[in-house]
N, C-alpha and C. Protein backbone atom coordinates (compact mmCIF):
# COMPACT_ATOMS: atom_id res chain seq x y z
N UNK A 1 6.83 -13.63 -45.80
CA UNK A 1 6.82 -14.18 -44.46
C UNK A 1 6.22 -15.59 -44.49
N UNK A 2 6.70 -16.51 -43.76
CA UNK A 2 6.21 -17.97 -43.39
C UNK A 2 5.08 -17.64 -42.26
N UNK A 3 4.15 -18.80 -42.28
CA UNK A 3 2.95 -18.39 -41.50
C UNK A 3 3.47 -19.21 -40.04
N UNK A 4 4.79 -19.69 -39.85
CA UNK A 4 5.69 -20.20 -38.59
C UNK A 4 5.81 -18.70 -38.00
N UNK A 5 6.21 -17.62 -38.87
CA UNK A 5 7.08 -16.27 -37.81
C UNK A 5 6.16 -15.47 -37.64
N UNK A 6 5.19 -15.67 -38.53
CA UNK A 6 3.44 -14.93 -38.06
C UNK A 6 3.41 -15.37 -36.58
N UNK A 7 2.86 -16.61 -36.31
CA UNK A 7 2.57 -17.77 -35.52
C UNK A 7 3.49 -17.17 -33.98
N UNK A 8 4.66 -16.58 -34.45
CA UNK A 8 5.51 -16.34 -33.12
C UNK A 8 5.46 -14.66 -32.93
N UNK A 9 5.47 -14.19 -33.91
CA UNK A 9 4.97 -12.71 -33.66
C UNK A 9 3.77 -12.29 -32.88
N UNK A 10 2.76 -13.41 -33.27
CA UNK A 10 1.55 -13.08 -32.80
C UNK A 10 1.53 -13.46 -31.35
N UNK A 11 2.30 -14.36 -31.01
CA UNK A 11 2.43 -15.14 -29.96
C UNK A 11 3.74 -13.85 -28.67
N UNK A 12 4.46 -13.65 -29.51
CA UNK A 12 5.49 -12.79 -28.50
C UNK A 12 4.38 -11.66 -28.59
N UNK A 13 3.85 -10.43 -29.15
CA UNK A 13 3.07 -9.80 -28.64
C UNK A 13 1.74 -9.86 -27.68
N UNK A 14 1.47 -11.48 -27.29
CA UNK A 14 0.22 -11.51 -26.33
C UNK A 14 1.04 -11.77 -25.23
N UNK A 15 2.51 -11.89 -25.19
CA UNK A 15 3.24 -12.33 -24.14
C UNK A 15 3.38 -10.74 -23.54
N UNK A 16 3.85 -9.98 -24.51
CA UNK A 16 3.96 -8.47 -24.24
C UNK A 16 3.14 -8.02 -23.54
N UNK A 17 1.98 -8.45 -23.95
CA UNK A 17 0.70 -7.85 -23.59
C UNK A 17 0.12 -8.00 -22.02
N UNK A 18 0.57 -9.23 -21.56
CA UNK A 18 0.34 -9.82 -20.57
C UNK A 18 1.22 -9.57 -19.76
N UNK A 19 2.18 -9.24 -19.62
CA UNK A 19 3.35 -8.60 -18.99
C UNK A 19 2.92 -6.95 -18.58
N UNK A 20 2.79 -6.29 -19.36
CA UNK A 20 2.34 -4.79 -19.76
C UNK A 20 1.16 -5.20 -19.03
N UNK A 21 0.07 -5.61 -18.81
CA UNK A 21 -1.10 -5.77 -17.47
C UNK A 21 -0.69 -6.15 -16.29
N UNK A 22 0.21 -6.92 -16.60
CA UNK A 22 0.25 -7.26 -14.60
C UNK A 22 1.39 -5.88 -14.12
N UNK A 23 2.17 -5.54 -15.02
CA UNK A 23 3.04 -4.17 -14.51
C UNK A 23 2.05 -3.01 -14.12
N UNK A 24 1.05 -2.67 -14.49
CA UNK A 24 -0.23 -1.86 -14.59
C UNK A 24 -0.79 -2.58 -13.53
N UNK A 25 -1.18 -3.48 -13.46
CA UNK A 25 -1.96 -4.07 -12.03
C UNK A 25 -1.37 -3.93 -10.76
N UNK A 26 0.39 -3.83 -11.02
CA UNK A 26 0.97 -3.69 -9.66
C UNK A 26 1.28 -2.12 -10.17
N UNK A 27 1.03 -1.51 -10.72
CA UNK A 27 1.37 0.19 -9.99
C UNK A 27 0.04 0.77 -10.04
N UNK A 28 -0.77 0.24 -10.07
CA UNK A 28 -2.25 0.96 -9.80
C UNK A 28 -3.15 0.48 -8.97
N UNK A 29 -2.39 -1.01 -8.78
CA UNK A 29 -3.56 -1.73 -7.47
C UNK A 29 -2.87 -1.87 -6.03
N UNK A 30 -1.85 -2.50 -6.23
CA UNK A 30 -0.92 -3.54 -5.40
C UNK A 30 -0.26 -2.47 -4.83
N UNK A 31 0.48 -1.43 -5.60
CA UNK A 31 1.06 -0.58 -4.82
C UNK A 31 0.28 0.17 -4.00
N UNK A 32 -0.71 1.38 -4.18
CA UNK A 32 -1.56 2.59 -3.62
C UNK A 32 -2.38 1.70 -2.53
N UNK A 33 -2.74 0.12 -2.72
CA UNK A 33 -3.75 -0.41 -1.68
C UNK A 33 -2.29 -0.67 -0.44
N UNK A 34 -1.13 -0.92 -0.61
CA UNK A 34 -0.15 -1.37 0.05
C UNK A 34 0.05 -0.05 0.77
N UNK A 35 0.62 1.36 0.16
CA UNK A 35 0.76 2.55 1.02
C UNK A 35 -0.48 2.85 1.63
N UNK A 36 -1.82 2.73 1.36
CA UNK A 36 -2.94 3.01 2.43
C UNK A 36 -3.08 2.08 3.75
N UNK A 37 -2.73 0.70 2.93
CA UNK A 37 -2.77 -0.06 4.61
C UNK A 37 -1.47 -0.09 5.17
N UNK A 38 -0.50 0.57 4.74
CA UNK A 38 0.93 1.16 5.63
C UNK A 38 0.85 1.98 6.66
N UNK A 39 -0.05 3.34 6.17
CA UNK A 39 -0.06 4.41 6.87
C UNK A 39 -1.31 4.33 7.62
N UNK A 40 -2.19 3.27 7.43
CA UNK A 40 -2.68 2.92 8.28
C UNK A 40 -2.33 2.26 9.69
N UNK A 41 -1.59 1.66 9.25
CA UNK A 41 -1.40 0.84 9.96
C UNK A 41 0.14 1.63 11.39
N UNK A 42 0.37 2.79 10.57
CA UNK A 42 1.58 3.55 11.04
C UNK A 42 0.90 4.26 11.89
N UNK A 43 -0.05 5.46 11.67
CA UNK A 43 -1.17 5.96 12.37
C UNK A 43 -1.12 5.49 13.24
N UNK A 44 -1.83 3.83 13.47
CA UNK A 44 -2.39 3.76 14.76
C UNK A 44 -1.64 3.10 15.48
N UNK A 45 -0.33 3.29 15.51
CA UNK A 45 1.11 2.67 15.85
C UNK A 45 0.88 4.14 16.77
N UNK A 46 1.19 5.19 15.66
CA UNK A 46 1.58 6.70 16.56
C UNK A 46 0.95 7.07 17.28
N UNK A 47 -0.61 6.80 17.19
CA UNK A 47 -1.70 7.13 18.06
C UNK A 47 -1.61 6.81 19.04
N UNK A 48 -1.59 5.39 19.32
CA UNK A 48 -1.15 4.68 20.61
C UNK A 48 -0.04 5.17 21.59
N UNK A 49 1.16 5.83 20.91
CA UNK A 49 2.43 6.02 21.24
C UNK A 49 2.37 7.24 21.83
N UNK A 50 1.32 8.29 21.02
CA UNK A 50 1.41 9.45 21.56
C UNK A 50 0.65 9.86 22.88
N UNK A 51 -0.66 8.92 23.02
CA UNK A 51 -1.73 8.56 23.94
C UNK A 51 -1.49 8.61 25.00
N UNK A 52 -0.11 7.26 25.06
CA UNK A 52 0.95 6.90 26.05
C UNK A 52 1.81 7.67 27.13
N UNK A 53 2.57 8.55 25.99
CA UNK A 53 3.22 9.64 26.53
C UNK A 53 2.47 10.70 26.68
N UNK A 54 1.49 11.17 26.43
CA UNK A 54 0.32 12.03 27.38
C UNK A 54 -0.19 11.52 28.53
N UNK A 55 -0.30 10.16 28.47
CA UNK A 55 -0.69 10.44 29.92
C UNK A 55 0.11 10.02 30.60
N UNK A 56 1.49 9.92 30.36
CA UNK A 56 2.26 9.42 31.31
C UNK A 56 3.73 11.10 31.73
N UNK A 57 2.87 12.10 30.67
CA UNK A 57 3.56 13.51 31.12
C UNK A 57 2.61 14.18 31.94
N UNK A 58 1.14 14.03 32.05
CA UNK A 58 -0.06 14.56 32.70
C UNK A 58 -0.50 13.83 33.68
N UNK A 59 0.10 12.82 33.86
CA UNK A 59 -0.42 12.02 35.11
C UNK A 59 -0.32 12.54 36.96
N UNK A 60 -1.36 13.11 37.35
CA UNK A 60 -1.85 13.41 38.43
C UNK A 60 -2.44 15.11 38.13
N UNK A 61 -2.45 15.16 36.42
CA UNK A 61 -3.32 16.75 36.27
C UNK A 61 -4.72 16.30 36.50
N UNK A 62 -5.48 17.46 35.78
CA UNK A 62 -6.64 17.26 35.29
C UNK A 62 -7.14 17.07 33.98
N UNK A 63 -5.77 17.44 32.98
CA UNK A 63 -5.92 17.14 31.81
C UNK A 63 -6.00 15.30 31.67
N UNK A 64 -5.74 14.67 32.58
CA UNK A 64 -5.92 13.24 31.49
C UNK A 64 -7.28 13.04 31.99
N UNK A 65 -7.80 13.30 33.40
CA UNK A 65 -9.29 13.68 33.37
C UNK A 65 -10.56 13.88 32.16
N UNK A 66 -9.60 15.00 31.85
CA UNK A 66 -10.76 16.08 30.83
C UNK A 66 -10.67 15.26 28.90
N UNK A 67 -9.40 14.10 29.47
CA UNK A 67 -8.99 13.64 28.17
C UNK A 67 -9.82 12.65 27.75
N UNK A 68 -10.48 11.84 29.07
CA UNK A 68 -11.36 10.62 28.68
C UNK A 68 -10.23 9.63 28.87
């Protein structure tokens, strides 16, 4: 071997390497932090929505009273 194809071997495997971390950084960080602030963020979409239509099916009971 010439110490030129060393030189590029060594060089295409830190390229590998660095590739292979950021693929790992986005399925262990980027993704799971992205679905928590999704369904967060979906939650209190539905919460609101459902809130809504309770008190607008109970309106003149005593349940939206007793609901706060």
């Amino acid at each position: 071997m010439v110490v030129g194809e060393l030189a590029s071997d060594a060089s295409a495997r830190q390229d590998g390497g660095v590739s292979v971390a950021i693929i790992l950084l986005v399925l262990f960080v980027v993704i799971p932090v992205g679905v928590l602030v999704s369904c967060g963020a979906l939650a209190a979409v539905l919460g609101w929505l459902l809130d809504d239509d309770a008190d607008q099916r109970y309106e003149g009971t005593e349940y939206v009273e007793l609901g706060g």
